[in-house]
N, C-alpha and C. Protein backbone atom coordinates (compact mmCIF):
# COMPACT_ATOMS: atom_id res chain seq x y z
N UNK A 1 8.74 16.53 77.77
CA UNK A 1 8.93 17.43 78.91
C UNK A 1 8.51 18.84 78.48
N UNK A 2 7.88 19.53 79.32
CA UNK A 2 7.75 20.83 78.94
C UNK A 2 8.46 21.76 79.69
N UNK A 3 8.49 22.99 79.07
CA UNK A 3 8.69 24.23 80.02
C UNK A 3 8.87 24.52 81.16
N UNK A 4 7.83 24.16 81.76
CA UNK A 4 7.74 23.72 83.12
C UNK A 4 8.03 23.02 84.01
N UNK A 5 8.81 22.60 84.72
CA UNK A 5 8.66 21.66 85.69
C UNK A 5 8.52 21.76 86.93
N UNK A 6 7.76 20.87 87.96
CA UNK A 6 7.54 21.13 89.12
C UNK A 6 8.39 20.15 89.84
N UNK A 7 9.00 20.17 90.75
CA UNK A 7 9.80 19.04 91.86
C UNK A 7 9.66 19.43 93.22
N UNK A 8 9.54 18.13 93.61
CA UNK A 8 9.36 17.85 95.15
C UNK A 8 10.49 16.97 95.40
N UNK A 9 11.54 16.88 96.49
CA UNK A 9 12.46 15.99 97.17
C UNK A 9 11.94 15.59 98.47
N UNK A 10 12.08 14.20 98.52
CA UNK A 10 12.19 14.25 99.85
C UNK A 10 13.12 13.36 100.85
N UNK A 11 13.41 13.34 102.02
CA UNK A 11 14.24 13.28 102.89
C UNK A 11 14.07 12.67 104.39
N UNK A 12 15.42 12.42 104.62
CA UNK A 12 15.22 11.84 105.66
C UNK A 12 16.17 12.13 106.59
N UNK A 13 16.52 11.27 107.77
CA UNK A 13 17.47 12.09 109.27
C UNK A 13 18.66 10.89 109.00
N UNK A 14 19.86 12.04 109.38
CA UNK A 14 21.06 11.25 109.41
C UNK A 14 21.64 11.88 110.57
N UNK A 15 22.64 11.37 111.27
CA UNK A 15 23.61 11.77 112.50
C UNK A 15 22.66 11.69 113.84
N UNK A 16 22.61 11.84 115.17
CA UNK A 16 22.33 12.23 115.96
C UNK A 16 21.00 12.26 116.05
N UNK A 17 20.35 11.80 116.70
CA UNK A 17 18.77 12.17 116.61
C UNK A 17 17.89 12.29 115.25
N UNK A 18 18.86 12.24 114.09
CA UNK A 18 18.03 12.52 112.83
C UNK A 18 17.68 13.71 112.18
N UNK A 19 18.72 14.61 112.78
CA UNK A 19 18.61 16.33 112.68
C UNK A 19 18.66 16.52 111.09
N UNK A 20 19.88 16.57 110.89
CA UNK A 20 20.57 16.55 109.57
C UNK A 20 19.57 15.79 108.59
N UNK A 21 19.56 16.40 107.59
CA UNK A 21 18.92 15.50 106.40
C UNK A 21 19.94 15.26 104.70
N UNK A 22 19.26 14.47 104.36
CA UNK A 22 19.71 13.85 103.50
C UNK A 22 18.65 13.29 102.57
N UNK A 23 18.98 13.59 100.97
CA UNK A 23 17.94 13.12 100.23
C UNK A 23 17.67 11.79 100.46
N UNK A 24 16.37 11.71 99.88
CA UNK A 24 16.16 10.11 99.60
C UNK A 24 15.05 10.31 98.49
N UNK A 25 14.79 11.08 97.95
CA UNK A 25 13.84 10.59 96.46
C UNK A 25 13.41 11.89 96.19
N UNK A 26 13.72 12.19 94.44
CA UNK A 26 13.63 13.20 94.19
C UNK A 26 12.17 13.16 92.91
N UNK A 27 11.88 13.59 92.55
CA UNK A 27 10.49 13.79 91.93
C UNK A 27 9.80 14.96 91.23
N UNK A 28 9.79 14.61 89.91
CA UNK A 28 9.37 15.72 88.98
C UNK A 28 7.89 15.35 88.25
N UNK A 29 7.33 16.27 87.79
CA UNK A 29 6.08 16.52 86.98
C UNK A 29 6.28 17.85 85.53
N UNK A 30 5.86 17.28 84.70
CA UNK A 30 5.60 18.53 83.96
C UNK A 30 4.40 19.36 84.23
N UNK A 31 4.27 20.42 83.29
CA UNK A 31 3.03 21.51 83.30
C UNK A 31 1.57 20.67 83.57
N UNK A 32 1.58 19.22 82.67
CA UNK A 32 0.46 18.59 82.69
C UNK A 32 0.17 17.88 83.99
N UNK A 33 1.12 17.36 85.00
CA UNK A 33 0.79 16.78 85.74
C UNK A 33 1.38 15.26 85.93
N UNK A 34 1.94 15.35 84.40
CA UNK A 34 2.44 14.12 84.29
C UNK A 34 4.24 13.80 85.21
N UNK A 35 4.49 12.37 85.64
CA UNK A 35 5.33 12.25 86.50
C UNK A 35 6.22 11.84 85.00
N UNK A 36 7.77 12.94 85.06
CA UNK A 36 8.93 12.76 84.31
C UNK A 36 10.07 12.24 84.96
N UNK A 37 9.83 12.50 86.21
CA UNK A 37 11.42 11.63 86.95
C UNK A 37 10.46 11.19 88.17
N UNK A 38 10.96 10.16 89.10
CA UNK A 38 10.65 9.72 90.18
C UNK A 38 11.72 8.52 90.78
N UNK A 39 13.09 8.95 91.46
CA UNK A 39 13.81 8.15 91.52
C UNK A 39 13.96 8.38 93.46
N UNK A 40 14.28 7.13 93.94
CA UNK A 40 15.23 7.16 95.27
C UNK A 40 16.51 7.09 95.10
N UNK A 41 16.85 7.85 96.19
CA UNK A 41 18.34 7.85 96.57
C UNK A 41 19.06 6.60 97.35
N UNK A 42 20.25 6.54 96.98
CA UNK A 42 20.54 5.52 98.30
C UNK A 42 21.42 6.60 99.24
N UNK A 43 21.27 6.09 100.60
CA UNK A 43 22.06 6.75 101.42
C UNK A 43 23.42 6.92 101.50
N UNK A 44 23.95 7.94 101.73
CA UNK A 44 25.12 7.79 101.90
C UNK A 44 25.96 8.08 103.35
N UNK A 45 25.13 7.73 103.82
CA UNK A 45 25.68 7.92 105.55
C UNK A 45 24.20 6.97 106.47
N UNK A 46 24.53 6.79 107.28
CA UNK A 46 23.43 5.81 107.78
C UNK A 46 22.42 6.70 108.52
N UNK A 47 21.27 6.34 107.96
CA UNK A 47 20.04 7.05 108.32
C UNK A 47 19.84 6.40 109.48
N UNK A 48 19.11 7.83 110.33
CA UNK A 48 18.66 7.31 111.96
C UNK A 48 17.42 7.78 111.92
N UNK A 49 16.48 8.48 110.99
CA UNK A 49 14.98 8.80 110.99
C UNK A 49 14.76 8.60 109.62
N UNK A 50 13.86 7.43 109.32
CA UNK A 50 13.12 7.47 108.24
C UNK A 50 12.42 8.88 107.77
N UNK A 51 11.77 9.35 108.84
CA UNK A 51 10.47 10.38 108.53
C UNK A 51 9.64 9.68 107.43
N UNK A 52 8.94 8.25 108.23
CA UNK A 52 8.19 7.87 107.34
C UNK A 52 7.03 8.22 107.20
N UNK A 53 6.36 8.83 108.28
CA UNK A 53 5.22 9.21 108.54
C UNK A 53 4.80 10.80 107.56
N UNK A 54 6.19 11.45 107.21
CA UNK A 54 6.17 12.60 106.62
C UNK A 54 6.27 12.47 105.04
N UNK A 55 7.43 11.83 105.27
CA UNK A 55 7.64 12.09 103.74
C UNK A 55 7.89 10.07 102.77
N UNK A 56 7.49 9.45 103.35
CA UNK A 56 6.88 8.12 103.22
C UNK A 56 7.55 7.59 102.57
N UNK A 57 8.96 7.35 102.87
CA UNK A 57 10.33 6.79 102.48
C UNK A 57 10.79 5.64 103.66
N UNK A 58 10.91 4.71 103.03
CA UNK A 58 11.30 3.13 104.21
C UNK A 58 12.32 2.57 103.71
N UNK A 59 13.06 2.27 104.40
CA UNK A 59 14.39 1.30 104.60
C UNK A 59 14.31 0.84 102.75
N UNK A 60 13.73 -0.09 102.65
CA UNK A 60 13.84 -0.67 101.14
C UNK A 60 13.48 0.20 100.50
N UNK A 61 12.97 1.00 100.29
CA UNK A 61 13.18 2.00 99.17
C UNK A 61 14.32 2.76 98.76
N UNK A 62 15.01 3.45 100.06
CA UNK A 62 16.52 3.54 99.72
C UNK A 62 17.94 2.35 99.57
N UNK A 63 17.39 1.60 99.64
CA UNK A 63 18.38 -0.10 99.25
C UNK A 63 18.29 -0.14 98.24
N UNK A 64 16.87 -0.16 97.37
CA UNK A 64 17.36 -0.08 95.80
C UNK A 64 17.62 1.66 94.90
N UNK A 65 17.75 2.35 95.78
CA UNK A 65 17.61 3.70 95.31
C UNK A 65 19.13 4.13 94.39
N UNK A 66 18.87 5.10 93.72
CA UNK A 66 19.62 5.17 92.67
C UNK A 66 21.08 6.08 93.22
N UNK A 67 22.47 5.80 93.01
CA UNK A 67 23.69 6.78 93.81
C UNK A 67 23.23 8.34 93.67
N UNK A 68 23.39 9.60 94.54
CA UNK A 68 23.04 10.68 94.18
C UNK A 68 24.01 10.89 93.04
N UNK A 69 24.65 10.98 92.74
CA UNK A 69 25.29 11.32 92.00
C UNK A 69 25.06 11.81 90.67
N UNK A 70 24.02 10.07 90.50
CA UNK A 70 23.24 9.91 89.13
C UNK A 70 22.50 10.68 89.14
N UNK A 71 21.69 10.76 90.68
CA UNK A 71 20.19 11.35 90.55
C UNK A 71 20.73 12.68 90.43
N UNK A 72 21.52 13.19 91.19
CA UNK A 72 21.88 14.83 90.96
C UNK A 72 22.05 15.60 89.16
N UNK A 73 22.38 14.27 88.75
CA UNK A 73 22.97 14.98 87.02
C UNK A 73 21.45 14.58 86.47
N UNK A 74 21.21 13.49 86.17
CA UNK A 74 19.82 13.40 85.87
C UNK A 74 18.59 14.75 86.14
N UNK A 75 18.46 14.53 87.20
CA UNK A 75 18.15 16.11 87.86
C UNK A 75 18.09 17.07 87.06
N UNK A 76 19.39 17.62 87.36
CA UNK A 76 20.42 18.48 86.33
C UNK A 76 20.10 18.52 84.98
N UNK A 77 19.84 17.71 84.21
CA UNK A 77 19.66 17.62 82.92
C UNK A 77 18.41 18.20 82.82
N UNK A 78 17.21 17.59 83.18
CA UNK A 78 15.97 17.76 82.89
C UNK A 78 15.37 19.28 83.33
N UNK A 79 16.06 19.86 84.54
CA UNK A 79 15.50 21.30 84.61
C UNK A 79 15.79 22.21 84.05
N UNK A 80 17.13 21.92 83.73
CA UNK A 80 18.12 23.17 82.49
C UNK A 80 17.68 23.58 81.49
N UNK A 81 17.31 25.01 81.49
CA UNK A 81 16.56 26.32 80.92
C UNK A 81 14.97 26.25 81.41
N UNK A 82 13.92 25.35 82.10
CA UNK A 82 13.20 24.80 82.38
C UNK A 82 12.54 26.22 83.35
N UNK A 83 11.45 26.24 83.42
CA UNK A 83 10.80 27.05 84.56
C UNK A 83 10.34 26.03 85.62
N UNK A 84 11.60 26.51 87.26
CA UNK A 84 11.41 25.23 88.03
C UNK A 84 10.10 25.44 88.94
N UNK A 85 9.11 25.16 89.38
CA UNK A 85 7.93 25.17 90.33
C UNK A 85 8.04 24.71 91.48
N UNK A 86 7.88 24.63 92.82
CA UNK A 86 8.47 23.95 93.81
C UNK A 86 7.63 24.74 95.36
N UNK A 87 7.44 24.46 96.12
CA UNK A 87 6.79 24.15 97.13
C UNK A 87 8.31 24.08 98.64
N UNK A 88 8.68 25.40 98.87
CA UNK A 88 9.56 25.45 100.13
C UNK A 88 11.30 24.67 99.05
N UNK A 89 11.20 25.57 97.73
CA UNK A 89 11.91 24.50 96.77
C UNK A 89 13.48 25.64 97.30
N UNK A 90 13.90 25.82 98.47
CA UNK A 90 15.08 26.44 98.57
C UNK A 90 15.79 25.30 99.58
N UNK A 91 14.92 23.96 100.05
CA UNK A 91 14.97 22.62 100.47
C UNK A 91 15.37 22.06 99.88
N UNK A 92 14.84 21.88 98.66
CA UNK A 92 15.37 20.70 97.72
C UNK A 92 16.31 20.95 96.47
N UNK A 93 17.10 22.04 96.81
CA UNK A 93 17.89 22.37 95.39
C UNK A 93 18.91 22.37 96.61
């Protein structure tokens, strides 16, 4: 891992129309490009919008996806002291 890391999350609709979001797969790269984490979430409330068309997350991908919990500390571990990179990244933290 280097210095660097870049992460992207992405998400999907829970409650009502699908307003609300909720992770479903979180995703890191180092400086090189290379992929260091790439895990799904499982839900924890019942999703009513995939947003598959956006962010290209389907039903079975969050069935085997990993508890946030894990993914949150995992997470956690790997960016700590890290320079984070991120793309609208006040979303996904």
């Amino acid at each position: 891992v280097t210095k660097v890391i870049a992460m992207d999350c992405e998400f999907v609709g829970v409650g009502e129309d699908g307003v609300e979001s909720i992770l479903a797969r979180a995703s890191l790269v180092n400086s090189h490009g290379h992929c260091v984490y790439d895990k799904f979430v499982k839900a924890t409330e019942p999703v009513t919008d995939y947003r598959t068309a956006v962010s290209g997350v389907r039903e079975e991908d969050m069935l085997r996806g990993e508890e946030f919990s894990v993914v949150q500390q995992e997470v956690a571990d790997l960016i700590k002291g890290k320079l984070l990179v991120g793309h609208a990244i006040m979303n996904d933290l």
